[in-house]
C-alpha atoms as a PDB file:
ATOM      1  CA  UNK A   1      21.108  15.763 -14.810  1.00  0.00           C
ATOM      2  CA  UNK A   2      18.647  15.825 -12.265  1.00  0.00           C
ATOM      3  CA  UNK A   3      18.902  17.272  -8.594  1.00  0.00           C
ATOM      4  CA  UNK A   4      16.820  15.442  -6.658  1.00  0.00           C
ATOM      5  CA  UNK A   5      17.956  16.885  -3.281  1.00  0.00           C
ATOM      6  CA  UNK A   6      17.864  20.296  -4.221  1.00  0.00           C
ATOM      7  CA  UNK A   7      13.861  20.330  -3.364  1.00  0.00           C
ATOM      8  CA  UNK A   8      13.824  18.742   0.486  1.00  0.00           C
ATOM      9  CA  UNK A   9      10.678  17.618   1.820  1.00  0.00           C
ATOM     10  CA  UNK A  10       9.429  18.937   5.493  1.00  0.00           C
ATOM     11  CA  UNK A  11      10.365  15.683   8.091  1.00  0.00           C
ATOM     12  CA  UNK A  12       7.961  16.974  10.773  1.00  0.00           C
ATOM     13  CA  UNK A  13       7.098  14.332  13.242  1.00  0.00           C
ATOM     14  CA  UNK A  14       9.411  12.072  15.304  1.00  0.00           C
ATOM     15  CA  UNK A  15       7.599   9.018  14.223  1.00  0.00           C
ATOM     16  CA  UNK A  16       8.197   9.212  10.390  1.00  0.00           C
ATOM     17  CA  UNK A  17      11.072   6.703   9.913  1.00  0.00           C
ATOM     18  CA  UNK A  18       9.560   4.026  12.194  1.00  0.00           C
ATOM     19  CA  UNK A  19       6.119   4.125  10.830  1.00  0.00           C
ATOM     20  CA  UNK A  20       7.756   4.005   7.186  1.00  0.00           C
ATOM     21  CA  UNK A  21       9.549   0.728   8.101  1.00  0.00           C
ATOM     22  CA  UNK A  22       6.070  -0.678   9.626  1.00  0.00           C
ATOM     23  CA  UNK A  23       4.250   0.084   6.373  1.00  0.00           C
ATOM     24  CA  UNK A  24       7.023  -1.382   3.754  1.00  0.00           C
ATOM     25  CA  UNK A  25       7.396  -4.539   6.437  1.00  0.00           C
ATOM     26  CA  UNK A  26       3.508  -4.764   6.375  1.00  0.00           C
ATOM     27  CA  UNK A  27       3.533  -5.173   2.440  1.00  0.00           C
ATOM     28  CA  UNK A  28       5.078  -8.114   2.560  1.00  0.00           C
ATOM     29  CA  UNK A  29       2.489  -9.894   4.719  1.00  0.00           C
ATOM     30  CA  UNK A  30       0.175  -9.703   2.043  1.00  0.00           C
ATOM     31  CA  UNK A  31       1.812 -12.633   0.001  1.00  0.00           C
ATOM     32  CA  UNK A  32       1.885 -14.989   2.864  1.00  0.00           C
ATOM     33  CA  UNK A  33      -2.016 -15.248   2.991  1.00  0.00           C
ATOM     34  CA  UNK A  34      -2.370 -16.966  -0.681  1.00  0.00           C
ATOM     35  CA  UNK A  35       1.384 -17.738  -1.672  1.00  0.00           C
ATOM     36  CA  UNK A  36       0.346 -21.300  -2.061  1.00  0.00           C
ATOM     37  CA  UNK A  37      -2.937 -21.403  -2.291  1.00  0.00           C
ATOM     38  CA  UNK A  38      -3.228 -21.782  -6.374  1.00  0.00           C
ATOM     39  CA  UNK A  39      -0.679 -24.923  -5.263  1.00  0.00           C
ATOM     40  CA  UNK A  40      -3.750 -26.738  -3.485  1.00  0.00           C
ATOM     41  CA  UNK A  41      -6.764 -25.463  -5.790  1.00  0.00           C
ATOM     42  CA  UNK A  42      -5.662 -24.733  -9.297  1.00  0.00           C
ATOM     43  CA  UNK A  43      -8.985 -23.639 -10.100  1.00  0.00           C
ATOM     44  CA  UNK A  44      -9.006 -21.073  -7.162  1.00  0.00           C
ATOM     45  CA  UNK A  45      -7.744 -18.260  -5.274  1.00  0.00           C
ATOM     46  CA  UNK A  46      -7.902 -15.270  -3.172  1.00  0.00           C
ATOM     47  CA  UNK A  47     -10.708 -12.561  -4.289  1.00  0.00           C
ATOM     48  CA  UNK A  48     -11.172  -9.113  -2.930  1.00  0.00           C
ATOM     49  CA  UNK A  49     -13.513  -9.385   0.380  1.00  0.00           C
ATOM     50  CA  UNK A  50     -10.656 -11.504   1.840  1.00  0.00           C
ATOM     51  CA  UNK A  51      -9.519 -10.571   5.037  1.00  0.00           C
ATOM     52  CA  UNK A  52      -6.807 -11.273   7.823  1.00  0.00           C
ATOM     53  CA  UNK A  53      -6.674 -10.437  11.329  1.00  0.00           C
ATOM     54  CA  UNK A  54      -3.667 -11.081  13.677  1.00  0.00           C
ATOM     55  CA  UNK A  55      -1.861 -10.155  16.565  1.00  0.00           C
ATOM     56  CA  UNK A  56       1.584  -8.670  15.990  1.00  0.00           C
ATOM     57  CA  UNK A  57       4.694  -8.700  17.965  1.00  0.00           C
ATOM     58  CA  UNK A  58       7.709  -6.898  16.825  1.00  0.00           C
ATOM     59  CA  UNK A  59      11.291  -6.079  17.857  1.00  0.00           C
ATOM     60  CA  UNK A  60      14.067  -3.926  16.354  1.00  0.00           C
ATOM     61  CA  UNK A  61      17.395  -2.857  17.305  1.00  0.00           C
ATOM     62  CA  UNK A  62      15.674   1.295  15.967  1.00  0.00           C
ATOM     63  CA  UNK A  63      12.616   1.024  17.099  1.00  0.00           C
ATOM     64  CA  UNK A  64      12.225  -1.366  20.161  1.00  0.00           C
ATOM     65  CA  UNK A  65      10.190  -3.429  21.101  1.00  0.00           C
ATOM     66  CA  UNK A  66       5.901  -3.510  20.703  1.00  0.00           C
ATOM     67  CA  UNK A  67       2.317  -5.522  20.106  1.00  0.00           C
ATOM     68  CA  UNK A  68      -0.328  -4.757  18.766  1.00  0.00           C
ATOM     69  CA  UNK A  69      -2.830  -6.283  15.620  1.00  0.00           C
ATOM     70  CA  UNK A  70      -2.451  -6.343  11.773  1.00  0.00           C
ATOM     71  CA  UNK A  71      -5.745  -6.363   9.808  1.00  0.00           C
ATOM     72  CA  UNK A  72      -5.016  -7.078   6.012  1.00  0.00           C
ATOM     73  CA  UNK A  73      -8.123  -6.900   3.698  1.00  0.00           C
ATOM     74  CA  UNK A  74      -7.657  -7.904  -0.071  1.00  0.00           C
ATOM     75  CA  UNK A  75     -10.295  -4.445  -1.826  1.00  0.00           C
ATOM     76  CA  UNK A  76      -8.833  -4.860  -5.106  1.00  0.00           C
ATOM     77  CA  UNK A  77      -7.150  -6.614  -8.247  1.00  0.00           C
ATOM     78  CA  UNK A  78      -5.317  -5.861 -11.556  1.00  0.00           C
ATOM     79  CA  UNK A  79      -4.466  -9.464 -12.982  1.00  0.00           C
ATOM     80  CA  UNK A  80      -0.920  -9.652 -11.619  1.00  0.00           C
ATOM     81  CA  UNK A  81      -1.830  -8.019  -8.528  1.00  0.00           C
ATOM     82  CA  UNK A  82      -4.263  -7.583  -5.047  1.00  0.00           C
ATOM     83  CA  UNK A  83      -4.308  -4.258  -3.838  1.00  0.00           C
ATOM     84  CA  UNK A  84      -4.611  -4.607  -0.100  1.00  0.00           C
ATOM     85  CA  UNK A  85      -5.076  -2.095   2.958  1.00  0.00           C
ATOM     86  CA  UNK A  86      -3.491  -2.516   5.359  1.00  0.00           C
ATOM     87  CA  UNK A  87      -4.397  -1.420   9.256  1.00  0.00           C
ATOM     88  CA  UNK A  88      -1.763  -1.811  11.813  1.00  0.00           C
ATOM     89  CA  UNK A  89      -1.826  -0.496  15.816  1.00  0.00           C
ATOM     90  CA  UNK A  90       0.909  -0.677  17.982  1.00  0.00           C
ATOM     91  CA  UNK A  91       2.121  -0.087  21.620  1.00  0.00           C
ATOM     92  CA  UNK A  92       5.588   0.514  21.580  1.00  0.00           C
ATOM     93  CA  UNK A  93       7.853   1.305  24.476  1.00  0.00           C
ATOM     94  CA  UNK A  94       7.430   5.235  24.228  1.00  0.00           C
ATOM     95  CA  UNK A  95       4.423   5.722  21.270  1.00  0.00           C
ATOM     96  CA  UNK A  96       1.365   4.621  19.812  1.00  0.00           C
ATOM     97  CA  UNK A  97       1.229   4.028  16.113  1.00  0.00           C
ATOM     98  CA  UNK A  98      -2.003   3.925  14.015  1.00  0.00           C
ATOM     99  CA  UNK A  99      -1.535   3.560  10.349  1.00  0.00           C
ATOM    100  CA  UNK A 100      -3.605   3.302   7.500  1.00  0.00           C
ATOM    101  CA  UNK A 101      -2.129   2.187   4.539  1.00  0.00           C
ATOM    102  CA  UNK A 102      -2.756   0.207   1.158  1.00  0.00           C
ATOM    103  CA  UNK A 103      -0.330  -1.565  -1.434  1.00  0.00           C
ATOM    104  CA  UNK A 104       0.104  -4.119  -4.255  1.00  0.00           C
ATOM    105  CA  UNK A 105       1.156  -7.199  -3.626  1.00  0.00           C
ATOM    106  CA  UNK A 106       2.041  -9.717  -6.717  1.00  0.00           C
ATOM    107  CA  UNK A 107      -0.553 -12.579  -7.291  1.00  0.00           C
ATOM    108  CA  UNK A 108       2.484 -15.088  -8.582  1.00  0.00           C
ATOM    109  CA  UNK A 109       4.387 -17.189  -5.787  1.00  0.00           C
ATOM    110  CA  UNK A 110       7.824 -15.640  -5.087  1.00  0.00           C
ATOM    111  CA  UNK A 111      10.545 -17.554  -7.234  1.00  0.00           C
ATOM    112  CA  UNK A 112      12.489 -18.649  -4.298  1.00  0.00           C
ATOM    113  CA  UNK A 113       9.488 -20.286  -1.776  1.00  0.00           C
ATOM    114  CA  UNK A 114       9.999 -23.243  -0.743  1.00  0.00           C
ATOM    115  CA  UNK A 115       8.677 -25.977   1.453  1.00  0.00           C
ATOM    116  CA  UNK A 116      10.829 -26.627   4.575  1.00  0.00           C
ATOM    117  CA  UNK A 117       9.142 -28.774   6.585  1.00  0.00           C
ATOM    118  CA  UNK A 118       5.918 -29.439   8.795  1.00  0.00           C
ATOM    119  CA  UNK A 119       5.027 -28.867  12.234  1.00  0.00           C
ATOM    120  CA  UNK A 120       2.104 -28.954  14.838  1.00  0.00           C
ATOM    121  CA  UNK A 121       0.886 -26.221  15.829  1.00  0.00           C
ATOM    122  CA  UNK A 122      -2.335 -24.759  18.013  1.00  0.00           C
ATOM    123  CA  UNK A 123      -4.471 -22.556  16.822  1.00  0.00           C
ATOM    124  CA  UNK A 124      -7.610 -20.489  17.051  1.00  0.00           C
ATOM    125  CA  UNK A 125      -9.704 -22.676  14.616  1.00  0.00           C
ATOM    126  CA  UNK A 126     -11.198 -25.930  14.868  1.00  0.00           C
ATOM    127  CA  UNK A 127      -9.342 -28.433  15.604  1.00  0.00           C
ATOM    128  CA  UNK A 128      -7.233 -26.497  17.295  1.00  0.00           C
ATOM    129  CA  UNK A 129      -4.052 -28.576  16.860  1.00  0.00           C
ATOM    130  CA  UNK A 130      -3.424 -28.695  13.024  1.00  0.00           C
ATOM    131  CA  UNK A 131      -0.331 -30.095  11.124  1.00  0.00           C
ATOM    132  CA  UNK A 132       0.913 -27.107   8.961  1.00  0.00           C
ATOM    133  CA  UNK A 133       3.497 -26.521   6.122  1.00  0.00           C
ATOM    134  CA  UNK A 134       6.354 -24.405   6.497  1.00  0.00           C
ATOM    135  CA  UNK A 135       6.976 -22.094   3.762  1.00  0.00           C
ATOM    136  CA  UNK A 136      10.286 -19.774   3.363  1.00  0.00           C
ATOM    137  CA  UNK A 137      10.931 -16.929   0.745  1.00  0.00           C
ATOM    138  CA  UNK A 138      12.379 -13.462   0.278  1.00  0.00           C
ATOM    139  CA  UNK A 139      10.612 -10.279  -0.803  1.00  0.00           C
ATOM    140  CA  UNK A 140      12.832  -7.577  -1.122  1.00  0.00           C
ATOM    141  CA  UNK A 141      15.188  -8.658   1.427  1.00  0.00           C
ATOM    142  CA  UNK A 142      12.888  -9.685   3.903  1.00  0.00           C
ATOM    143  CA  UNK A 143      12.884 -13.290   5.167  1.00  0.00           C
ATOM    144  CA  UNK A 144       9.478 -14.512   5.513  1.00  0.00           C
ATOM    145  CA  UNK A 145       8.313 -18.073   6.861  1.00  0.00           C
ATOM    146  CA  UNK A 146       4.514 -18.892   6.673  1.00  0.00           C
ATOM    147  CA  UNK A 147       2.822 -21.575   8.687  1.00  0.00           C
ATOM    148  CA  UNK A 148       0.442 -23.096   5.891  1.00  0.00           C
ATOM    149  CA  UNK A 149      -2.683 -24.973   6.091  1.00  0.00           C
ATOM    150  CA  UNK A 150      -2.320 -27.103   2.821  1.00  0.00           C
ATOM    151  CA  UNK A 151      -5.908 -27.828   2.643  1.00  0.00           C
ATOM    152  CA  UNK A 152      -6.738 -23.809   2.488  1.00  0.00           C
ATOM    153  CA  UNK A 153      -3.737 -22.019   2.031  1.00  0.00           C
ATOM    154  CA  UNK A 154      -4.392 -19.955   5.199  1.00  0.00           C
ATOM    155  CA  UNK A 155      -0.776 -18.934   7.323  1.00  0.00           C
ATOM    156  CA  UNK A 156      -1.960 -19.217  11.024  1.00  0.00           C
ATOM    157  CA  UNK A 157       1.368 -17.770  11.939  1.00  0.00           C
ATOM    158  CA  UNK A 158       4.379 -15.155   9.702  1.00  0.00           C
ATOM    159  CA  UNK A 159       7.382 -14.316  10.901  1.00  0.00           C
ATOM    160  CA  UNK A 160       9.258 -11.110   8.707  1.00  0.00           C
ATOM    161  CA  UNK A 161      12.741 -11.045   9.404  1.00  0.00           C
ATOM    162  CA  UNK A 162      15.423  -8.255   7.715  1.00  0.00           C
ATOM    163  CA  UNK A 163      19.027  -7.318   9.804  1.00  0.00           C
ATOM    164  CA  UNK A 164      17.734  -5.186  13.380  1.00  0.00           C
ATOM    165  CA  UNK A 165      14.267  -6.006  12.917  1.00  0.00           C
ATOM    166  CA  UNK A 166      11.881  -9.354  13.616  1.00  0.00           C
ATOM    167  CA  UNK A 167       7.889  -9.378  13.234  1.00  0.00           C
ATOM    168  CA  UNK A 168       5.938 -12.345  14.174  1.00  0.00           C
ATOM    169  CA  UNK A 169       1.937 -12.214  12.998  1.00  0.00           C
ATOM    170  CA  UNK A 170      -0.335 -15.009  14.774  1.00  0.00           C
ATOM    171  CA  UNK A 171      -3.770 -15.234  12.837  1.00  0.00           C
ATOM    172  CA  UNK A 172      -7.286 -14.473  15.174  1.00  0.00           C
ATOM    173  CA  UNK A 173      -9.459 -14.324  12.793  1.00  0.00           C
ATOM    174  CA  UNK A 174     -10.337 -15.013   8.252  1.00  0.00           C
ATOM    175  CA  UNK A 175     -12.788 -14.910   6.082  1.00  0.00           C
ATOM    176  CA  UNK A 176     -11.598 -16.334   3.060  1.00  0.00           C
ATOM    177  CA  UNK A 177     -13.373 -15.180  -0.591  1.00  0.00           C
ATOM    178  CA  UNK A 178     -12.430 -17.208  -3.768  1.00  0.00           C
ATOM    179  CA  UNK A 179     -12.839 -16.716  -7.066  1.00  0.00           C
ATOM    180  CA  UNK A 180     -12.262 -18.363 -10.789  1.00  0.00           C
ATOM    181  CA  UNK A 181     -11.796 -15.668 -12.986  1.00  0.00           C
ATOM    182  CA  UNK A 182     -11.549 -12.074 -13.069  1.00  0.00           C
ATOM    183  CA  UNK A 183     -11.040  -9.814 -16.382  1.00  0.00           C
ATOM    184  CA  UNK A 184      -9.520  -5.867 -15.873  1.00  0.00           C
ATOM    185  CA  UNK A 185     -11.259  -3.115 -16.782  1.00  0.00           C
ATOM    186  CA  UNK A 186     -10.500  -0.420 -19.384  1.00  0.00           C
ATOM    187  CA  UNK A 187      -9.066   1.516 -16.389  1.00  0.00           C
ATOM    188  CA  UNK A 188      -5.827  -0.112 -15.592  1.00  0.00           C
ATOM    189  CA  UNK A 189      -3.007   0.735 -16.492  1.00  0.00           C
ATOM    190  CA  UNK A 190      -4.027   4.578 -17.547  1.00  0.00           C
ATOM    191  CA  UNK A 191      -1.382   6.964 -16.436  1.00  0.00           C
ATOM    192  CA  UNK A 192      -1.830  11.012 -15.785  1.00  0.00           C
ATOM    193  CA  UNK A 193       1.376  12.869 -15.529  1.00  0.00           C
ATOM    194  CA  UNK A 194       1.909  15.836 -13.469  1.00  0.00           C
ATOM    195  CA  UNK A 195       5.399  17.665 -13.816  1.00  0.00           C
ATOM    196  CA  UNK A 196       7.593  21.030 -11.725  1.00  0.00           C
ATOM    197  CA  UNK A 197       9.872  22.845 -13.855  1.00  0.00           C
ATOM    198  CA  UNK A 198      12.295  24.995 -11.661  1.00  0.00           C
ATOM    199  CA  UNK A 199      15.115  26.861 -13.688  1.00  0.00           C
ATOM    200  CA  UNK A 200      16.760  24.114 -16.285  1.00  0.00           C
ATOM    201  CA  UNK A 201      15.569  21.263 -14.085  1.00  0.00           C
ATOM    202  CA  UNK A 202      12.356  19.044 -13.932  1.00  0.00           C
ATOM    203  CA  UNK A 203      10.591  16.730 -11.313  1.00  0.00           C
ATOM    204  CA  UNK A 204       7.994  14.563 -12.518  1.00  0.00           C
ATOM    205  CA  UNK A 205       4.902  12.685 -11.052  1.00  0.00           C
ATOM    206  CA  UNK A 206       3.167   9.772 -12.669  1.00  0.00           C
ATOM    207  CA  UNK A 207      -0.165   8.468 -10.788  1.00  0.00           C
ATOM    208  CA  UNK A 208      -1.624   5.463 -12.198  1.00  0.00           C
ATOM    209  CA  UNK A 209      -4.447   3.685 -12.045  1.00  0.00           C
ATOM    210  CA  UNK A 210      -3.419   0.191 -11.004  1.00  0.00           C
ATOM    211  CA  UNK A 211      -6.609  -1.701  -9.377  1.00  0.00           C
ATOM    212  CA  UNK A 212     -10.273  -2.456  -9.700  1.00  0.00           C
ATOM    213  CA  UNK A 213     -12.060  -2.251  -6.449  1.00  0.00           C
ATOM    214  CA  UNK A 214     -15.902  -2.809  -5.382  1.00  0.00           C
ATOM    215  CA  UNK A 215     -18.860  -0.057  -5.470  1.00  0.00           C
ATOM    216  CA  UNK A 216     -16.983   1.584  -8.459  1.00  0.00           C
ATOM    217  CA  UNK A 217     -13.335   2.519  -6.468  1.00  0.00           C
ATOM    218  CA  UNK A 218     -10.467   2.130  -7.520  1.00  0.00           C
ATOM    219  CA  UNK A 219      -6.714   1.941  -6.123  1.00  0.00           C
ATOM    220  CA  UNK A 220      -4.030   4.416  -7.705  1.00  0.00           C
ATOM    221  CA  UNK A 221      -0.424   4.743  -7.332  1.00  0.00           C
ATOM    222  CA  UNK A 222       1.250   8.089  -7.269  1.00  0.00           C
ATOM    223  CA  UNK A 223       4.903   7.303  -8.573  1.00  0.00           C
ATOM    224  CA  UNK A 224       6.914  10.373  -6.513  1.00  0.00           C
ATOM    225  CA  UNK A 225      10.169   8.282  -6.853  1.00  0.00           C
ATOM    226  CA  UNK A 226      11.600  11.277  -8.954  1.00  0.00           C
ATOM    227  CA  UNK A 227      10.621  13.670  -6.150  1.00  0.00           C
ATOM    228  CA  UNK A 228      11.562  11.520  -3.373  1.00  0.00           C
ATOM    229  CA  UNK A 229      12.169   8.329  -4.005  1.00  0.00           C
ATOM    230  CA  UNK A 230       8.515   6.377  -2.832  1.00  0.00           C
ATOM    231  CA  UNK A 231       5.238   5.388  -4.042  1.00  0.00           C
ATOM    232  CA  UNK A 232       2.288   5.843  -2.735  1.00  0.00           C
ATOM    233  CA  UNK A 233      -1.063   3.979  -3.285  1.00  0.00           C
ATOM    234  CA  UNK A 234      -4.540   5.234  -1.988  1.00  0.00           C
ATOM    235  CA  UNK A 235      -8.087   4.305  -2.683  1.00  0.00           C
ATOM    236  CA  UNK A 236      -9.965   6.219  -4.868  1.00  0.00           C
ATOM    237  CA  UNK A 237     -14.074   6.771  -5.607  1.00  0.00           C
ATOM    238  CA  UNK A 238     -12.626   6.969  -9.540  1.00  0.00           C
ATOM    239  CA  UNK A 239      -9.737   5.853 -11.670  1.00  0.00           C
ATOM    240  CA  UNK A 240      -8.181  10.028 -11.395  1.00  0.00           C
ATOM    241  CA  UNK A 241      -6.263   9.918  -8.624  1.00  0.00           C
ATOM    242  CA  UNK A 242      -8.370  12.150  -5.819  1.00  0.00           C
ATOM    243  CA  UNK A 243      -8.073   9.841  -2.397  1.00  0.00           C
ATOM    244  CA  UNK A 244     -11.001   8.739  -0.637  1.00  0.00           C
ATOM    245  CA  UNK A 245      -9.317  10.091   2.567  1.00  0.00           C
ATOM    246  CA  UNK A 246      -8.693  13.352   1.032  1.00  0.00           C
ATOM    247  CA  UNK A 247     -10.792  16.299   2.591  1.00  0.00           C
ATOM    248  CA  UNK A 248     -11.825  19.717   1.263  1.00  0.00           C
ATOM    249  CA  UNK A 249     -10.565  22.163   3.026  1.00  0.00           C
ATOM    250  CA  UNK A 250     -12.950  25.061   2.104  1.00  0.00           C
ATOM    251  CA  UNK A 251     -11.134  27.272  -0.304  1.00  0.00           C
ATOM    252  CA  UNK A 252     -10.229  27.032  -4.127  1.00  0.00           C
ATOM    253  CA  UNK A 253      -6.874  27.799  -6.389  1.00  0.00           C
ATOM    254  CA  UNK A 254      -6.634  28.908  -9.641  1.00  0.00           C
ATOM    255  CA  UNK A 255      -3.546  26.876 -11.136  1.00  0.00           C
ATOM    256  CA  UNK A 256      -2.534  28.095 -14.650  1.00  0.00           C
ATOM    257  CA  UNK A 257       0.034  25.931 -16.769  1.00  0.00           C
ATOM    258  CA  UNK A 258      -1.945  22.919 -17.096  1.00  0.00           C
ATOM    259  CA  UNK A 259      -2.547  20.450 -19.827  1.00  0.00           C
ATOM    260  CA  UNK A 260      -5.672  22.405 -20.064  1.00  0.00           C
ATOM    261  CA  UNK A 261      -4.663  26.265 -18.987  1.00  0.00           C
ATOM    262  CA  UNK A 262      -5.992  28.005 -16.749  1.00  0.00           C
ATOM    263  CA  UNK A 263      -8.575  25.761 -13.886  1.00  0.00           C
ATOM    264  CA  UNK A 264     -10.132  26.650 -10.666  1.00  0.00           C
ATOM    265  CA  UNK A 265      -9.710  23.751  -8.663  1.00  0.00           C
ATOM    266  CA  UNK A 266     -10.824  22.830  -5.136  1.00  0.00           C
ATOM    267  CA  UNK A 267      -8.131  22.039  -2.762  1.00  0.00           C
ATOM    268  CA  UNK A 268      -7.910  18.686  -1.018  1.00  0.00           C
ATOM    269  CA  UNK A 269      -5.767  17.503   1.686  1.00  0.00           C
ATOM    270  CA  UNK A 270      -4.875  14.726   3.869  1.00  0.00           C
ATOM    271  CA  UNK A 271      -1.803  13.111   5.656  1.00  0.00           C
ATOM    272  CA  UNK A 272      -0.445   9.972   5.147  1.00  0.00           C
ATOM    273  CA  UNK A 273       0.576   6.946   7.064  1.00  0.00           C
ATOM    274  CA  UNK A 274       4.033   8.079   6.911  1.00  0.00           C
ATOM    275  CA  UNK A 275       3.146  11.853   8.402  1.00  0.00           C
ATOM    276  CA  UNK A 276       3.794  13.156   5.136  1.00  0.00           C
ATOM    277  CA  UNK A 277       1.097  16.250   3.740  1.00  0.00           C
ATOM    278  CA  UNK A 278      -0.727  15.775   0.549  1.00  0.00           C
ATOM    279  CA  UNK A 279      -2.670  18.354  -1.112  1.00  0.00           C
ATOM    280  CA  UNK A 280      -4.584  17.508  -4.172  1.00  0.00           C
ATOM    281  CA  UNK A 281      -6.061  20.338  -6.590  1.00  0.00           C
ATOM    282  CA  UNK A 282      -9.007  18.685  -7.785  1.00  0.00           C
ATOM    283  CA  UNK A 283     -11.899  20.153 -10.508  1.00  0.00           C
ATOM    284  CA  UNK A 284     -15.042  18.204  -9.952  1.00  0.00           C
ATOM    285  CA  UNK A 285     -16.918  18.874 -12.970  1.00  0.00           C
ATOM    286  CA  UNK A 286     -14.100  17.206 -15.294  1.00  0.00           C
ATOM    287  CA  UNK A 287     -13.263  14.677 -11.910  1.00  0.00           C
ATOM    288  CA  UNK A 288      -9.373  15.608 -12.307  1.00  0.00           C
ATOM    289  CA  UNK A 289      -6.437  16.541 -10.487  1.00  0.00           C
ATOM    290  CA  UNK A 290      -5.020  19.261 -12.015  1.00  0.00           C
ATOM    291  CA  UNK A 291      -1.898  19.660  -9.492  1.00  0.00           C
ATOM    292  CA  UNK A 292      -0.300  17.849  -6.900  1.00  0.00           C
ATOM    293  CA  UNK A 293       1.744  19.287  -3.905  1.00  0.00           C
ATOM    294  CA  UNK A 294       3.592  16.537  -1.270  1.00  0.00           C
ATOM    295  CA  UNK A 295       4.642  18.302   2.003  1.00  0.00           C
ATOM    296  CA  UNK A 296       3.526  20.806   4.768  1.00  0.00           C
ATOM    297  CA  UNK A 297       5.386  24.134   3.448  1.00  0.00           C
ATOM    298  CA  UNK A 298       3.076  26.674   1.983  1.00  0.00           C
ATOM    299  CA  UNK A 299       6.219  26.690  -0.301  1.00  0.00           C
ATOM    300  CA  UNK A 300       5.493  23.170  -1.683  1.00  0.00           C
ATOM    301  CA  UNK A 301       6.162  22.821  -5.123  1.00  0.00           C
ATOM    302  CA  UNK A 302       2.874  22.138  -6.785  1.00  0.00           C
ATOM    303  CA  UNK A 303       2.998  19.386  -9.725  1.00  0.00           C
ATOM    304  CA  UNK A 304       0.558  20.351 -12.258  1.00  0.00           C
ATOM    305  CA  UNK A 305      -0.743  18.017 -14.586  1.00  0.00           C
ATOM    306  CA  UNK A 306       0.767  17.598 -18.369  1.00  0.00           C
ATOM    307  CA  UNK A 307      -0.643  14.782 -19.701  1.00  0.00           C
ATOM    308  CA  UNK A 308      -3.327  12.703 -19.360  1.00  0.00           C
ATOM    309  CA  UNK A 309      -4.750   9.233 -21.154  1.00  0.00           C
ATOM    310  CA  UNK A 310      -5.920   9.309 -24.648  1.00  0.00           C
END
């Protein structure tokens, strides 16, 4: 059996648990953009270069109440998916939030969505008074309802609902890219493993290659459910998992126990939307992580990695 809370992460910063609600709320958003697009244009939908600006309004029993703007931008694909970053800023009662983030968000219409009716509505575009669709659905136990325009598939105005918390997004500003067809590269899918052995027990770490992305990036998930319980997704320059936002911090480690033995590796670090640490041992000749260490102890336990693709 597996202890997972024998090895406790470091839960510096007072705004962790808020900004993690934000970020898994924000996900969700993602769907409402195209959900019934491929309804109105078979022979379309939403490419990467796609983006979504709103303004943002939210209120929770936690958290309070704040406004701000959401900026959504569609950077990659896998065929079921978009993998989207995700910007929001906020002015809450008692903090500022700025997060980064990015995610996948499925390409299929939710099971349950649903037309529910129509309404008039002003908006930024021209004319300014359009009739939209009302669309309702669930994602994870969120309620979402989407004010459509049938002839693009644009929402001009998303309201995210779960118990103690309501967000309502009002669009400001698209630019919409479409596109016909798209094929994956070899690159998807390809999994690296990365594992910490203490005494008879073992934590694992999967990160994944799970998006193709412009200029030659590409957007990975590190799987740290075993760890912790979350995934994370970043953008990376190549399919092997070392973040764009990552940042060498001058000095090198010699990690021994790898899939390949002993490697000098250069250590990378940054901090994620959630305040949690990341440090990344990374070998650039080869372009690998070798290990993996999530939180700000010097005493993190440092995943090393034990497999990689064939």
């Amino acid at each position: 059996m597996k202890l997972k809370k024998t090895m406790q992460k470091d839960r510096s910063g007072t705004n962790t648990i808020l900004v993690i609600g934000i970020v898994l709320v924000a996900v969700f958003a993602a769907y409402i953009a195209y959900v019934v697009m491929s309804d109105y244009k078979e022979e379309e939908t939403a490419a990467p270069g796609t983006t979504m600006s709103y303004d943002v309004s939210i209120t929770g029993w936690e958290i309070g109440i704040g406004t701000g703007t959401f900026e959504c931008s569609f950077i990659g694909q896998n065929a079921k998916e978009y993998f989207i970053k995700m910007v929001m800023k906020l002015e809450m009662e008692d903090r500022q939030i700025d997060s980064t983030t990015y995610g996948l968000s499925s390409k299929a219409v939710p099971d349950d969505a649903k037309k529910t009716g129509t309404v008039e509505m002003e908006t930024f575009d021209e004319p300014k008074i359009k009739t939209l669709d009302i669309w309702e659905y669930t994602v994870d136990g969120t309620a979402v309802k989407a004010y459509v325009d049938p002839t693009l598939g644009i929402s001009y105005r998303e309201e995210l609902a779960m118990p103690g918390y309501l967000e309502v997004r009002i669009l400001t500003a698209y630019d919409l890219k479409t596109q016909t067809s798209y094929k994956e590269s070899g690159s998807i899918g390809k999994t690296y493993k990365y594992g910490f052995t203490y005494s008879t027990y073992k934590w694992n770490i999967d990160m994944v290659c799970v998006a193709d992305c412009a200029n030659g990036q590409y957007g990975v998930m590190y799987d740290i459910n075993d760890f912790n319980g979350f995934k994370r997704y970043f953008l990376c320059d190549g399919p092997r998992g070392l973040p764009v936002e990552a940042v060498y911090n001058g000095t090198n480690r010699t990690l021994t126990d790898t899939a390949d033995g002993e490697v000098v590796t250069q250590v990378f670090k940054l901090t994620d939307a959630t305040g949690e640490e990341w440090t990344f041992y990374y070998e650039p000749d080869s372009d690998t992580v070798y290990g993996i260490s999530v939180g700000r102890s010097e005493m993190a336990a440092i995943f090393k990695l034990t497999d990689r693709p064939k």
